[in-house]
Each structure stands twice: as C-alpha cells, then as structure tokens.
Protein backbone atom coordinates (compact mmCIF):
# COMPACT_ATOMS: atom_id res chain seq x y z
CA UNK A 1 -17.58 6.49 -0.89
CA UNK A 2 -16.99 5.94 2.85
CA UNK A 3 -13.81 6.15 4.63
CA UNK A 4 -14.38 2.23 5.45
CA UNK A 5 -14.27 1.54 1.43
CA UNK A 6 -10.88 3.87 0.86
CA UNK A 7 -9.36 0.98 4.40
CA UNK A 8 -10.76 -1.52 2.26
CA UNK A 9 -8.63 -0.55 -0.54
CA UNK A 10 -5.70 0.01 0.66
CA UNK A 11 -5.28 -3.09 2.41
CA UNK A 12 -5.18 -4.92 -0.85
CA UNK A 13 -2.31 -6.47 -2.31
CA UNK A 14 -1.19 -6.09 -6.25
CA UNK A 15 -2.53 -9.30 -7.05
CA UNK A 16 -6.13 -8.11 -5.52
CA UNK A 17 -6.05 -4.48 -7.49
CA UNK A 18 -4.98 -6.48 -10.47
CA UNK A 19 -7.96 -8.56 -9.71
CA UNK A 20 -10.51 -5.99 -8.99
CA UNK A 21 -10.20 -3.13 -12.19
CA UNK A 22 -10.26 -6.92 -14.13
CA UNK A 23 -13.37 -7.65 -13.50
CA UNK A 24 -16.81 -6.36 -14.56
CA UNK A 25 -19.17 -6.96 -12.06
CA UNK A 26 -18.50 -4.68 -9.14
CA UNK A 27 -17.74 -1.06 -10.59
CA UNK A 28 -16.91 0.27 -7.28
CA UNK A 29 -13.54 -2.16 -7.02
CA UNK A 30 -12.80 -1.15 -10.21
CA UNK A 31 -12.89 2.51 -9.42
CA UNK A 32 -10.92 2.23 -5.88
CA UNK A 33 -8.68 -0.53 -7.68
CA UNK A 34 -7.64 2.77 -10.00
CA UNK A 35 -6.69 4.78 -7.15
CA UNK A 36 -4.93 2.27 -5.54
CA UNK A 37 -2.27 1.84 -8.23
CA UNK A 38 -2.04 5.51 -8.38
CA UNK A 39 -1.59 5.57 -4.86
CA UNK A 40 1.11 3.19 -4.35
CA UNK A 41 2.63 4.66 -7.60
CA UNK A 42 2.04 0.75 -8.84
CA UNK A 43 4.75 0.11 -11.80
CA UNK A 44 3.22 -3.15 -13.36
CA UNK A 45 2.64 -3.93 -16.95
CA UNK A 46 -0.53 -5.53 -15.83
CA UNK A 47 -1.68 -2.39 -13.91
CA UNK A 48 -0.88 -0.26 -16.97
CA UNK A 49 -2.41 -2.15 -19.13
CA UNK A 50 -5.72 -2.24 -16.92
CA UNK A 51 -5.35 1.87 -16.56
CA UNK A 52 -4.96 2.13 -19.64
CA UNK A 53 -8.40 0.46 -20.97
CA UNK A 54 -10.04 1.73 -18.29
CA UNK A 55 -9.38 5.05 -19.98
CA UNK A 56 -12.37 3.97 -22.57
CA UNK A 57 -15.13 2.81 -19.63
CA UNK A 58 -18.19 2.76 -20.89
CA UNK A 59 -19.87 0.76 -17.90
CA UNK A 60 -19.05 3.15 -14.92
CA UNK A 61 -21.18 6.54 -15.62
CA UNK A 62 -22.33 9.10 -12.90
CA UNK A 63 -25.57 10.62 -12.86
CA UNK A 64 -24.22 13.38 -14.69
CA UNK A 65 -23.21 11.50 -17.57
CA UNK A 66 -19.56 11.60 -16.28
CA UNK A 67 -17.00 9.02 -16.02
CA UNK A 68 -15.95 8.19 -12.94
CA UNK A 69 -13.66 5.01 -13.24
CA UNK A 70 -11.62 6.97 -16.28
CA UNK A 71 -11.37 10.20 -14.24
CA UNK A 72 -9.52 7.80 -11.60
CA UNK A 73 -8.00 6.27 -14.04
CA UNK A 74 -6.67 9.47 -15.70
CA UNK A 75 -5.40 10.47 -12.08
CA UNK A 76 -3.63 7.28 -11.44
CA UNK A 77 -1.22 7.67 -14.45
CA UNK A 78 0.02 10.54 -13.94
CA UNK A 79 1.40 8.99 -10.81
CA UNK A 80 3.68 5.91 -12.79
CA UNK A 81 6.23 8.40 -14.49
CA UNK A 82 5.69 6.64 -17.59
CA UNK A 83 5.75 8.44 -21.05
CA UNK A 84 3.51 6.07 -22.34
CA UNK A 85 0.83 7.39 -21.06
CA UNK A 86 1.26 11.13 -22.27
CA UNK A 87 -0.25 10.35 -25.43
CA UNK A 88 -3.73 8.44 -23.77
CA UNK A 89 -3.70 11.42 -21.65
CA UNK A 90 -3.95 14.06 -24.17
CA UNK A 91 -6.51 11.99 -26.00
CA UNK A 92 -8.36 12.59 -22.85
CA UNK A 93 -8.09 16.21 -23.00
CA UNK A 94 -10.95 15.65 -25.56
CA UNK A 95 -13.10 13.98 -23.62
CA UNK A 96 -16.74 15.34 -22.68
CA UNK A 97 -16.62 14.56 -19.34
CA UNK A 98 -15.15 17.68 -17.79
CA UNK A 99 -13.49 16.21 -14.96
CA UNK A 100 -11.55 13.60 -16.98
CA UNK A 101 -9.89 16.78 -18.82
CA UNK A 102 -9.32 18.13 -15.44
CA UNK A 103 -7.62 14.71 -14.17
CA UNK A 104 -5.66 14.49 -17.26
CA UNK A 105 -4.03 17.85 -17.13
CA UNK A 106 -3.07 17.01 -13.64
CA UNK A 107 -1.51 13.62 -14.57
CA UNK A 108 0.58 15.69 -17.27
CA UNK A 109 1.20 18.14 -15.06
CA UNK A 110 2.84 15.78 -12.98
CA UNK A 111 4.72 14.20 -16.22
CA UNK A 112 5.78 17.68 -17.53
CA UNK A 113 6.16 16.16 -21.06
CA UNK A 114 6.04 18.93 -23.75
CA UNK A 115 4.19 16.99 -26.31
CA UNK A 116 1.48 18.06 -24.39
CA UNK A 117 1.88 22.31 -24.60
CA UNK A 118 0.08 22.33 -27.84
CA UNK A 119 -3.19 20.83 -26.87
CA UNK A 120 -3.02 22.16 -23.33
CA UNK A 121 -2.94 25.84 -25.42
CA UNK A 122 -5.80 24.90 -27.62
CA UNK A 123 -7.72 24.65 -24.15
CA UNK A 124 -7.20 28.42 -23.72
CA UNK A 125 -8.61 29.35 -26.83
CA UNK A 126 -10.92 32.47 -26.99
CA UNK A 127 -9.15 33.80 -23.62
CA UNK A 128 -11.00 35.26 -20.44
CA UNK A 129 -13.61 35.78 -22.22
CA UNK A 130 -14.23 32.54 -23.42
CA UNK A 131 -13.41 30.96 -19.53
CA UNK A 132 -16.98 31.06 -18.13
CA UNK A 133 -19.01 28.88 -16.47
CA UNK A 134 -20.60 25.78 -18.53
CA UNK A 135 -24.38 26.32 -18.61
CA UNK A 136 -26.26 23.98 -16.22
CA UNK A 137 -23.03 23.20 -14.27
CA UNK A 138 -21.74 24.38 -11.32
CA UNK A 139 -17.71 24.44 -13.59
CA UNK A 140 -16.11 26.65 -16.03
CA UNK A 141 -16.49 25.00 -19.58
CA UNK A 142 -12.34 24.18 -18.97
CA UNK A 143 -10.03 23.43 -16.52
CA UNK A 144 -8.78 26.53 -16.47
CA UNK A 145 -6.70 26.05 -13.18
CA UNK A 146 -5.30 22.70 -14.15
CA UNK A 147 -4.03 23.61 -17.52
CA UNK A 148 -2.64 26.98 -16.28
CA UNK A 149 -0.37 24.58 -13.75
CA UNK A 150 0.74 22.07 -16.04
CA UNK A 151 1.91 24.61 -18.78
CA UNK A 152 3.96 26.17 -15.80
CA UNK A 153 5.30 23.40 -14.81
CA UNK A 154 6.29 22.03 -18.12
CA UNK A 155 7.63 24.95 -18.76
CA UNK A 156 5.54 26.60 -21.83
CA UNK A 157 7.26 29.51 -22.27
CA UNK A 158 5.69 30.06 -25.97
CA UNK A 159 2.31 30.49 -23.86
CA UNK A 160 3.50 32.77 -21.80
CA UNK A 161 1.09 35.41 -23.53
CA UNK A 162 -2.02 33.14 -23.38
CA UNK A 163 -1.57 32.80 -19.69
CA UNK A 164 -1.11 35.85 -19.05
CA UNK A 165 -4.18 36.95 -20.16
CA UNK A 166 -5.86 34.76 -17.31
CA UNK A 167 -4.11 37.34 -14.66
CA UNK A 168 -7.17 39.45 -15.61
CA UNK A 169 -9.88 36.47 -14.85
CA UNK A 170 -12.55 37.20 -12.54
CA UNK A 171 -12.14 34.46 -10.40
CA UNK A 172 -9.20 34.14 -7.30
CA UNK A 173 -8.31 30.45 -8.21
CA UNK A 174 -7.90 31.18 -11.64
CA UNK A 175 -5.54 34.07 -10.92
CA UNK A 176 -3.67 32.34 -9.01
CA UNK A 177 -3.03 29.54 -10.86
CA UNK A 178 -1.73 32.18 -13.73
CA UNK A 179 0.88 33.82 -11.32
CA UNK A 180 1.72 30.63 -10.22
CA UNK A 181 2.54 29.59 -13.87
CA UNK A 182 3.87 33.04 -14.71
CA UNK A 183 6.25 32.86 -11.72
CA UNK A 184 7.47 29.32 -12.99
CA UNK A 185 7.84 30.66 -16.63
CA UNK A 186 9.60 33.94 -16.03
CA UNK A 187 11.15 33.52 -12.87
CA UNK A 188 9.82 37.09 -12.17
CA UNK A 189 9.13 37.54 -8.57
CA UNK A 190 6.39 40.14 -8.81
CA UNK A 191 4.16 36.90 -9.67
CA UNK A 192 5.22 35.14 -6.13
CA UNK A 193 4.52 38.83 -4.16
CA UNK A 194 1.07 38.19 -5.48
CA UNK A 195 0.25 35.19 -4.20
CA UNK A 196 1.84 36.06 -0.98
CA UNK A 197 -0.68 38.61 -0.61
CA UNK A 198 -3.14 35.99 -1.36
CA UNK A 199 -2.63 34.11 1.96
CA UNK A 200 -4.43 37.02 3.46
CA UNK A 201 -7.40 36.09 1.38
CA UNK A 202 -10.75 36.34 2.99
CA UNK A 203 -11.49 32.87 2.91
CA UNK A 204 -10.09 29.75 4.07
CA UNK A 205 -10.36 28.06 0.59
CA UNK A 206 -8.33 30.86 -1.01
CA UNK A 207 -5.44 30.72 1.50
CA UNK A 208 -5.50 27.00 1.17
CA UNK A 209 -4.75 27.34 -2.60
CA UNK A 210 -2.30 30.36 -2.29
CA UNK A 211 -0.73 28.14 0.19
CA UNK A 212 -0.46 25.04 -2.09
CA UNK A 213 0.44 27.64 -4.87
CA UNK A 214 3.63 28.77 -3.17
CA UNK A 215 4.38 25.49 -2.33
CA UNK A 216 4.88 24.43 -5.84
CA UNK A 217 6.95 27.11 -6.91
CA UNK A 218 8.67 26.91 -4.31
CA UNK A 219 9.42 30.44 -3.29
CA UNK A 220 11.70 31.07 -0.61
CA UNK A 221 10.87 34.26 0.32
CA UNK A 222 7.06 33.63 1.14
CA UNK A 223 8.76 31.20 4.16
CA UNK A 224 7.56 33.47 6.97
CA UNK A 225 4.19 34.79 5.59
CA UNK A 226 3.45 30.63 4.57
CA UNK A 227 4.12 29.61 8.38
CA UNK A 228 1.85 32.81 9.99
CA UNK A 229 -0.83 32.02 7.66
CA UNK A 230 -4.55 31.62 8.95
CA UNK A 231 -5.15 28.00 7.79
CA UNK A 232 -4.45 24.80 9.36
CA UNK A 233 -0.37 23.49 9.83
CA UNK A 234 -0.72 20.74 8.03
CA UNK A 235 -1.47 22.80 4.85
CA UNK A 236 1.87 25.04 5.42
CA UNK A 237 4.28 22.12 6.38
CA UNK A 238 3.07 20.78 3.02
CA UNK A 239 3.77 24.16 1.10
CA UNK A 240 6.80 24.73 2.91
CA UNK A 241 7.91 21.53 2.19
CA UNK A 242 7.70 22.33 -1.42
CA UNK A 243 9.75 25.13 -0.65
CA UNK A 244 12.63 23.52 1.23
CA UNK A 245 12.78 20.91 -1.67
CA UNK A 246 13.05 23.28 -4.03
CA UNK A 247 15.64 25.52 -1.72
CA UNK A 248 17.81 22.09 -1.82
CA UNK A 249 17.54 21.54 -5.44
CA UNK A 250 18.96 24.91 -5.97
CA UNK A 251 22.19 23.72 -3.44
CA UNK A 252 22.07 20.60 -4.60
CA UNK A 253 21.39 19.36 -1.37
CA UNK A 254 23.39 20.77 0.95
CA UNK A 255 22.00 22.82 4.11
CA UNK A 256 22.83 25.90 4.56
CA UNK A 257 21.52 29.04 6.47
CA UNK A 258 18.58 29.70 4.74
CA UNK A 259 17.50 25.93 4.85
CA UNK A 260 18.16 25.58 8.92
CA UNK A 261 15.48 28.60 8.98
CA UNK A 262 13.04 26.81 6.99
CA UNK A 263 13.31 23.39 8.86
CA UNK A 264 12.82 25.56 11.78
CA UNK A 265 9.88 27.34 11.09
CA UNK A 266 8.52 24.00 9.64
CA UNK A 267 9.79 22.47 13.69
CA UNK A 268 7.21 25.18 14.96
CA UNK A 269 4.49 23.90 12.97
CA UNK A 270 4.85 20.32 15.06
C-alpha cells in the first residue's frame, strides 16, 4: 500500500466506502474501505453490516495464507463502540490467521466487554512456557501482548495470576505488556516503576512501547521521565496525553496543580 492509496481513501465519502467493501471485484477498496469506517469511527447499519461479513472473507488472502480484509475488518470494529460486535470478535479469536487474533484482541481491548475474559484466558494456556515463537514464522504462536492489554484494561482481575506469570517472559514487549496489565489490575505502583525504567531501554522500539505503555495507564508519576525520554515528541505528547486524561478523570475534570505541570511539560514538547 502506498501513501497515495491511504489519500485515496480517505477522501471518500460514506456512500463510496459503502460502495467499495460491497463490491467484489477490486479487493484492495474493500480492504482500505475497512479502515476507513474504522477510521472515521463510521456508525452505519450498512457499514456494520459490511464489517461484519467481511469478518468471513474468503476472497482476500495474503501470501501467507492470512487474511488481510478480515484483519482490517477486525480492527475497524473495535472502533464503533458497539456490543454487537464482541461476540464476532471473540469468534475471531479462533481464527488461524494469527494477525486476525491479534486485531481482535485489540478491538476488545478497546470495547473492554467482559464476555470476552474467558476466551482471552484460554489464549494463555500452558504459560511462558507455552508463549514461543510459531515455527516458520517470524510471531509467537499468540498474541501475547494484545491479550495481556485487553485483560488489563477490561479489568480481569480473576487472571491476575495467569498474567503474572508473563512478568517472567523472555521477551521486553511481552513484559511490558504484563506490568502494564498488572498495574491496571492491582493498582500497585511497583508495576508503573518498571516500565519507567523501561524508557531507558536500549532501543528505540522498546522506549516507544514503554512510552505508549505508560500512556495507557496513565501514570502520573512517570510525567517527567515520559517528557526526557530518548524517542521522538510526538510519541510522549501522545503518552502524556494518556496521562493528563486519565489525571482529569480522577478530578473529574477540573485543573489543578498537578495538571498545569503536565500541560506544561506537554507545551515544551511543541
């Protein structure tokens, strides 16, 4: 995909997206007419419907057998705050197309309904030592990061032990995402410290995710270590915007000290 397909796209109108994930004949409309209702956060029977049915593709497959037009359209409904769609997505948690699991944890993520804990667990079965790399594939044979997320943020507490367990995992995304959700679960702040510590990580891709980590927890604390992080300020005025809306949820909006010193560190980041 080039960037002059993605202008394409979203320069079309609902009646053109509508249009385009109808028909059959180009797959490539079909898959940016996906994102685009996702993007705009598109509430239209029509468009759910279309989503929806796209979740069953059989037409658009990649050359690793994936599904590329489902993954999308997995991503996209996550997006519509609809709990229609948390059961379609958990179907999709079966799928063998790893990256429509991984889309579909996002999207309930993002829905934090708790219909889907239970199948989200069964995805940690076996532990660490079951989370290894798929054989032939450059992935893990699970989403380990995206499940650990959404059970945080729907609040799993009865998995609390499971996820744990993934504090241990060899790999720095993986741990992260399990202090993230342990942090979210417990409140404990020995979880946050962590991934504080994690925006000295070595490399850029690990501060990037400790960065989007804190972020989403929105810890208040990590402020100052978010905004003198090596990594690029557009990356910490998203994380510490997490954090200020998460500062103003707990004072239900008003401004106080603490959130004049976050808008100004994010005012240095300009």
């Amino acid at each position: 995909m080039v960037d002059n397909d993605w202008k394409m796209a979203e320069a079309w109108t609902l009646e053109e997206a509508i249009a385009n994930i109808q028909q059959t004949e180009d797959l490539g409309k079909r898959y940016y007419a996906a994102w685009w209702f996702g993007r705009f956060r598109v509430k239209d029977d029509r468009a759910l419907a279309a989503l929806l049915d796209a979740l069953k593709d059989e037409a658009d497959r990649s050359p690793d057998g994936g599904y590329p037009l489902r993954r999308n359209a997995a991503k996209a409904l996550g997006k519509l705050d609809n709990p229609a769609v948390v059961e379609p997505l958990i179907c999709c948690l079966e799928s063998e197309d790893y990256y429509v699991r991984e889309s579909a944890a996002q999207s309930l993520e993002l829905l934090k309904d708790k219909r889907a804990i239970a199948p989200l667990r069964e995805m940690l079965a076996g532990g660490v030592e079951a989370a290894v790399l798929k054989e032939g594939k450059p992935h893990f044979v699970q989403p380990y990061e995206a499940i650990l997320e959404a059970l945080g943020a729907i609040g799993a507490v009865e998995a609390i032990a499971e996820i744990k367990e993934f504090l241990g995992h060899g790999t720095e995304k993986i741990r992260y995402a399990a202090l993230r959700a342990m942090y979210q679960l417990t409140g404990e702040a020995m979880y946050a410290e962590q991934l504080i510590g994690a925006l000295g990580g070595d490399t850029l891709q690990l501060r990037r995710s400790a960065l989007m980590d804190l972020g989403a927890i929105g810890y208040v604390p990590a402020a100052p270590a978010i905004a003198e992080t090596l990594a690029e300020n557009s990356l910490k005025l998203i994380s510490l915007k997490g954090v200020m809306e998460s500062h103003l949820h707990h004072t239900q909006g008003l401004l106080d000290t603490e959130g004049d010193r976050l808008l100004k560190l994010m005012d240095s980041l300009l």
